[in-house]
Protein backbone atom coordinates (compact mmCIF):
# COMPACT_ATOMS: atom_id res chain seq x y z
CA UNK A 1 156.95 135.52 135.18
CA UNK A 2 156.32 132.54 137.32
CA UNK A 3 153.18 133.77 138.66
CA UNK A 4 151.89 135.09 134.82
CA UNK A 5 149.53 132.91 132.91
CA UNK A 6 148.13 133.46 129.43
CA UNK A 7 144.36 133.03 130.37
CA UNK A 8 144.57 134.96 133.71
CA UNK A 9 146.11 138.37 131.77
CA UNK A 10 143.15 137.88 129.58
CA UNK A 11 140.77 137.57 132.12
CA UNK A 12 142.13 140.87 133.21
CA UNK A 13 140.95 142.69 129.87
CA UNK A 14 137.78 143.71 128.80
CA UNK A 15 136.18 143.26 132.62
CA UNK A 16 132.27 144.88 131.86
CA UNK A 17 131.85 143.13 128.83
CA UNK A 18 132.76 140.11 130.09
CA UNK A 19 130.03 140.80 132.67
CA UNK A 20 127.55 141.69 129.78
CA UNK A 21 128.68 138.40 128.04
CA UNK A 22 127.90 136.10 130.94
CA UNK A 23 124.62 138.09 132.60
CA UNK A 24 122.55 138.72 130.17
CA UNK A 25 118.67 139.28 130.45
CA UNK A 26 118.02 136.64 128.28
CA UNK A 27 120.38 133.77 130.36
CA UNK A 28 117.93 136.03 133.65
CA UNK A 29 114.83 134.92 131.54
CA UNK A 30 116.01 131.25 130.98
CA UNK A 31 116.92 130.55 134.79
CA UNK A 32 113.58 131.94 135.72
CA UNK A 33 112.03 129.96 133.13
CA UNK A 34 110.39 133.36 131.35
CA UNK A 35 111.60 132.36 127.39
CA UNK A 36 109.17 131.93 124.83
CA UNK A 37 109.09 128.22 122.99
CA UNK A 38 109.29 130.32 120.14
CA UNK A 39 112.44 132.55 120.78
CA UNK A 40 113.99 128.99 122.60
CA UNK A 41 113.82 127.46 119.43
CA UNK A 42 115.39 130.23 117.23
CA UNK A 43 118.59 130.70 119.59
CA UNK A 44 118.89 127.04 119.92
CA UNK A 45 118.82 126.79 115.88
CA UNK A 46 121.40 129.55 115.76
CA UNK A 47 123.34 127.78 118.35
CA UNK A 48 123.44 124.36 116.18
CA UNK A 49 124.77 126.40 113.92
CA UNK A 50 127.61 128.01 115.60
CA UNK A 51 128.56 124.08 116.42
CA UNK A 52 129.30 123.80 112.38
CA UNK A 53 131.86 126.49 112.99
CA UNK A 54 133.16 125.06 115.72
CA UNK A 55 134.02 122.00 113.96
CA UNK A 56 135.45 123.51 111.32
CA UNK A 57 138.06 125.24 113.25
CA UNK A 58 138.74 122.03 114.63
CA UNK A 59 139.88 120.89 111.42
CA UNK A 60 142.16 123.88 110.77
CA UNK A 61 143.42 124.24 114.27
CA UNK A 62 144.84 120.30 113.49
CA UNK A 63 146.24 121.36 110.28
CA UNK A 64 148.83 123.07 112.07
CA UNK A 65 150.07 121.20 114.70
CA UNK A 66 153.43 119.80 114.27
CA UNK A 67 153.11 116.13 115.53
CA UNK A 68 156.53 114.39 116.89
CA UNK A 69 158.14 112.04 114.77
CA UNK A 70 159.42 110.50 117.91
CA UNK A 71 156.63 108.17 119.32
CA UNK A 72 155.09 109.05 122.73
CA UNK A 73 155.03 105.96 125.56
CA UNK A 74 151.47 104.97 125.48
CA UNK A 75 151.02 105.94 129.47
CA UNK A 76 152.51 109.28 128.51
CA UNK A 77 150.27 112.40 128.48
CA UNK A 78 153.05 113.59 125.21
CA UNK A 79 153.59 117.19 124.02
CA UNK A 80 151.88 120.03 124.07
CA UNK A 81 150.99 119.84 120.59
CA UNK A 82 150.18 115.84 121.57
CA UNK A 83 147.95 116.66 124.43
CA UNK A 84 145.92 119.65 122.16
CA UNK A 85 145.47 117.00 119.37
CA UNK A 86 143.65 114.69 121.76
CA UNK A 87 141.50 117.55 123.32
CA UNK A 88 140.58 118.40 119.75
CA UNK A 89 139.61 115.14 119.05
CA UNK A 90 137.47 115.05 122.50
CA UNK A 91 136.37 118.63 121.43
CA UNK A 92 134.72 117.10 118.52
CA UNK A 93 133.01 113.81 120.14
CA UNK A 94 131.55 116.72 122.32
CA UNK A 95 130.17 118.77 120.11
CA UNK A 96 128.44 115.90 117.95
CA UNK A 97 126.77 114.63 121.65
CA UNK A 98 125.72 117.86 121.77
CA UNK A 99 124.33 118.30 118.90
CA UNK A 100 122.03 115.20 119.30
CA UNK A 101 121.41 116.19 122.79
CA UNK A 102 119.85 119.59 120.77
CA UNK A 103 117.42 117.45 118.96
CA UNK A 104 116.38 115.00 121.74
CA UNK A 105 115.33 118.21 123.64
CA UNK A 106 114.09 120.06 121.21
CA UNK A 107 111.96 116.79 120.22
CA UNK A 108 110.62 115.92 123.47
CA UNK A 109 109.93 119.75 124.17
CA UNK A 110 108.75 120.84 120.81
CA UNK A 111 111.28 123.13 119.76
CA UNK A 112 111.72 123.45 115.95
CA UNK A 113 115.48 124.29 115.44
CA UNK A 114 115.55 123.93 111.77
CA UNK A 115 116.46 127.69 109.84
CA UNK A 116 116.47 126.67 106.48
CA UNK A 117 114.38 127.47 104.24
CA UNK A 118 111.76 125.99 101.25
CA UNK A 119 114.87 124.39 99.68
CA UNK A 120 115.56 122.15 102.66
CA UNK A 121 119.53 123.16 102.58
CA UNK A 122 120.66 127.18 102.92
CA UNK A 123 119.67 129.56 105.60
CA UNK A 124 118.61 133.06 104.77
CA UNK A 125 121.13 135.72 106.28
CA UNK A 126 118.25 137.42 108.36
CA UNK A 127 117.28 134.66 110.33
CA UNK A 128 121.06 134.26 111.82
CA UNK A 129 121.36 136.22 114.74
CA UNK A 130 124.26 138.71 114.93
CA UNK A 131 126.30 136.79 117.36
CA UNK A 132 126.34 133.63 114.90
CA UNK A 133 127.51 136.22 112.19
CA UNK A 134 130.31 137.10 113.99
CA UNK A 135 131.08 134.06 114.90
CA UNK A 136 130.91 132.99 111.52
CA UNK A 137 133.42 136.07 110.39
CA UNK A 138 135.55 134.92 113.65
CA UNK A 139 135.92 131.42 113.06
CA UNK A 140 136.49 131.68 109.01
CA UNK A 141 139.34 134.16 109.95
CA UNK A 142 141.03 131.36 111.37
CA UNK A 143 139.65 128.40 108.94
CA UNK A 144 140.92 129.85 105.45
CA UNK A 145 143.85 128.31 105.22
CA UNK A 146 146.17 131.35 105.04
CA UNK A 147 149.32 130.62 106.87
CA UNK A 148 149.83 131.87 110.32
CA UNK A 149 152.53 132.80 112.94
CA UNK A 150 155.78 130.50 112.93
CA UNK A 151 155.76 130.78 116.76
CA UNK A 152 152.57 128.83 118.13
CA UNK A 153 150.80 128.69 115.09
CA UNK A 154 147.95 127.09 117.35
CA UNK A 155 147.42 129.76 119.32
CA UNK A 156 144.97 131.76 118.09
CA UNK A 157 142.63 129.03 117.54
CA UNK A 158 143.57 127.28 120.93
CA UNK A 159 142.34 130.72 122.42
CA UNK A 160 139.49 130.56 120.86
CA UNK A 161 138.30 127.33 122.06
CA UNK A 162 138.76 128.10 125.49
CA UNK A 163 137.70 131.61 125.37
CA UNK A 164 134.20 130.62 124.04
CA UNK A 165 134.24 127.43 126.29
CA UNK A 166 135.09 129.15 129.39
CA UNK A 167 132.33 132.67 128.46
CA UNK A 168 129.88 130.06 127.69
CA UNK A 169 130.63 128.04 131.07
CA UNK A 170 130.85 130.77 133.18
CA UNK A 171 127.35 132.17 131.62
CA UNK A 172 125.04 129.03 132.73
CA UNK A 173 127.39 129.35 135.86
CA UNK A 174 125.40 132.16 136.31
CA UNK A 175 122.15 131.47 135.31
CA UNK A 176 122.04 128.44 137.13
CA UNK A 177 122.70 130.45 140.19
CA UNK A 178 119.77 132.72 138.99
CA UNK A 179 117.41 129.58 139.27
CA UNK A 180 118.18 128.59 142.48
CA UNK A 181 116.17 131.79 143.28
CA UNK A 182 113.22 129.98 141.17
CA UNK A 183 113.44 126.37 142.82
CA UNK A 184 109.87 126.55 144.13
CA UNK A 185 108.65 126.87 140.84
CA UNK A 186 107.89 123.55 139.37
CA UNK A 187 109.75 123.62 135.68
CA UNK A 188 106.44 122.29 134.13
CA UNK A 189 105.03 125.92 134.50
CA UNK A 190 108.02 127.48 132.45
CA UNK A 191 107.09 128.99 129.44
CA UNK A 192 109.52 126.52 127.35
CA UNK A 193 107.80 123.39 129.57
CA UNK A 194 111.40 123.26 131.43
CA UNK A 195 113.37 122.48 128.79
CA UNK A 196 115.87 125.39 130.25
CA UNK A 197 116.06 124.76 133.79
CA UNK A 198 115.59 120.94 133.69
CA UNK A 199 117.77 120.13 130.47
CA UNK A 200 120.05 122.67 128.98
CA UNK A 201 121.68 124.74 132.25
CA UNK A 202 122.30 121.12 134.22
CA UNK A 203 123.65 120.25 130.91
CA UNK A 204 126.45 123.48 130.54
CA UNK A 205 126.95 123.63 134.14
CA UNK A 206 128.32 120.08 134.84
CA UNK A 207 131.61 119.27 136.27
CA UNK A 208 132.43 116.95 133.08
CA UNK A 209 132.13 120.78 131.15
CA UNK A 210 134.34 122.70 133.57
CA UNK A 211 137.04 120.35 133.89
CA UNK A 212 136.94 120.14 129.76
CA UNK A 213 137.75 123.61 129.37
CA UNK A 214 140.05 123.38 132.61
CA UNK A 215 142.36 121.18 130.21
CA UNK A 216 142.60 123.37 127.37
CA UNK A 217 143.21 125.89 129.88
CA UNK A 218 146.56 124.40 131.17
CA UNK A 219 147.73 122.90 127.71
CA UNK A 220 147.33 126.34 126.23
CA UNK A 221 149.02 128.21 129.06
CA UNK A 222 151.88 125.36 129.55
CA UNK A 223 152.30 125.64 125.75
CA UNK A 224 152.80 129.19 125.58
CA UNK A 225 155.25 129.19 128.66
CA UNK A 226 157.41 127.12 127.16
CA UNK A 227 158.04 128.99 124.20
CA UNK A 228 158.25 132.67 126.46
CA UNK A 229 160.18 131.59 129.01
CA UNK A 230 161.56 135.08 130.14
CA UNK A 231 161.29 136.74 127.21
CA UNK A 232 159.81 139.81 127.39
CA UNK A 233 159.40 140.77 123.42
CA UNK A 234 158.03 137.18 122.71
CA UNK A 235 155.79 137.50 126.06
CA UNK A 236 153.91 140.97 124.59
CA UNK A 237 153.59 139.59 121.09
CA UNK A 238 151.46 136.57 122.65
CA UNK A 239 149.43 138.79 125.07
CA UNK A 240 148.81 141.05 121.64
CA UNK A 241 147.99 138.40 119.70
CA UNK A 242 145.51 135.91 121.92
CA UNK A 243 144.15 139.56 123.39
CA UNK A 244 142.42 140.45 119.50
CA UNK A 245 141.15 136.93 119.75
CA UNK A 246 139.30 137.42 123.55
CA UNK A 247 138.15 141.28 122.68
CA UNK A 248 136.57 139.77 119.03
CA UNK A 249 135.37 136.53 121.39
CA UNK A 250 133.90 138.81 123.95
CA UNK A 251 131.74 140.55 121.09
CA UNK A 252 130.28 138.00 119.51
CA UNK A 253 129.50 136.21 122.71
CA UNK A 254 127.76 139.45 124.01
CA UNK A 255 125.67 139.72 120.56
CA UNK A 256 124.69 135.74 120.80
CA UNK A 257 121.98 136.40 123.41
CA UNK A 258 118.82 137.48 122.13
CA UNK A 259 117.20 140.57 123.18
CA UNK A 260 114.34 140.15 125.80
């Protein structure tokens, strides 16, 4: 049991579409700097999207966290529960810079990342790619409200953060080493003008990013082995539990990336 951790047994599942999920043609076509401004701008829109999700979980994944009553020293890292609030809170400051950093790119780059439609406010169905769907059906599972588990009512959504952080990491991971192979080309000859290989993959591949989700990462496994311990029964219903989470993850990460 020493040696288990929640995140590596998951990493153990699901192996080829994790590979499909992280080396796709269309994260090929971006390091080589082969996408269209056109299809750039729709998967960027979709992507701003998914962010609206993403903070919406946020909200419910703070619902149920049982803050001490007890105050925590103020050079104290806290809890478990403590130390997931305030990565949720930097989750959130994250995703807002990143959602600005969206339009500063897609301004200086002309990219039009705005779906809606003549009314200015809804988004027609059809123009959603079918990762952002199921995204959409993944994150409302977990933002309805309904009440969860008694033991680590966090953890599906805590899985879910770092499953799509650490999919999403590990796919410009890749890419980026994809475009060292096109480093004599000068990024102003890319189709998109650069905006891929001089903006967005420095921008998911930094080491700010990776030791982000490396934090979730040990606040999520820490939490969870201090609940199993040595328990065998409790161990399996966790592994069941944040294991529907990473195959439903692994899907709708796989569908995200366009067709090229």
């Amino acid at each position: 049991m020493a040696s288990w951790t929640l995140t590596s047994h998951l990493l153990t599942l699901h192996r080829d579409q994790f590979a499909r999920a992280t080396q796709s043609r269309f994260l090929a076509h971006a390091a080589s700097g082969k996408l269209s401004k056109p299809l750039i701008s729709h998967w960027l829109a979709n992507d701003r999207l998914y962010m609206q999700g993403y903070i919406r979980l946020t909200g419910s994944l703070l619902r149920t966290l049982q803050l001490p009553a007890k105050p925590t020293p103020s050079k104290a890292a806290g809890g478990i529960e403590v130390r997931l609030l305030d990565w949720l809170v930097d989750a959130l400051v994250n995703i807002r810079r990143e959602e600005r950093f969206f339009m500063d790119v897609a301004e200086r780059y002309g990219l039009d990342v705005d779906l809606t439609g003549e009314d200015g406010v809804s988004v027609r169905p059809e123009r959603k790619i079918a990762g952002l769907r199921r995204f959409e059906e993944l994150f409302g599972g977990l933002t309805t409200g309904r009440q969860g588990s008694s033991l680590l009512p966090w953890l599906e959504g805590a899985v879910l953060f770092w499953a799509t952080e650490k999919v999403y990491f590990e796919a410009w991971s890749w890419a980026k080493g994809q475009a060292e192979g096109a480093a004599g080309k000068a990024c102003e000859e890319d189709e998109d003008g650069g905006a891929m290989r001089r903006e967005f993959i420095p921008n998911w591949t930094n080491g700010e990013f990776i030791r982000f989700v490396e934090t979730l990462e040990g606040i999520l496994n820490e939490g969870v082995q201090e609940v199993v311990g040595r328990d065998e029964r409790l161990k399996k219903e966790v592994e069941d539990r944040a294991a529907a989470v990473w195959r439903d993850l692994l899907g709708a990460e796989e569908a995200f990336w366009p067709e090229v």
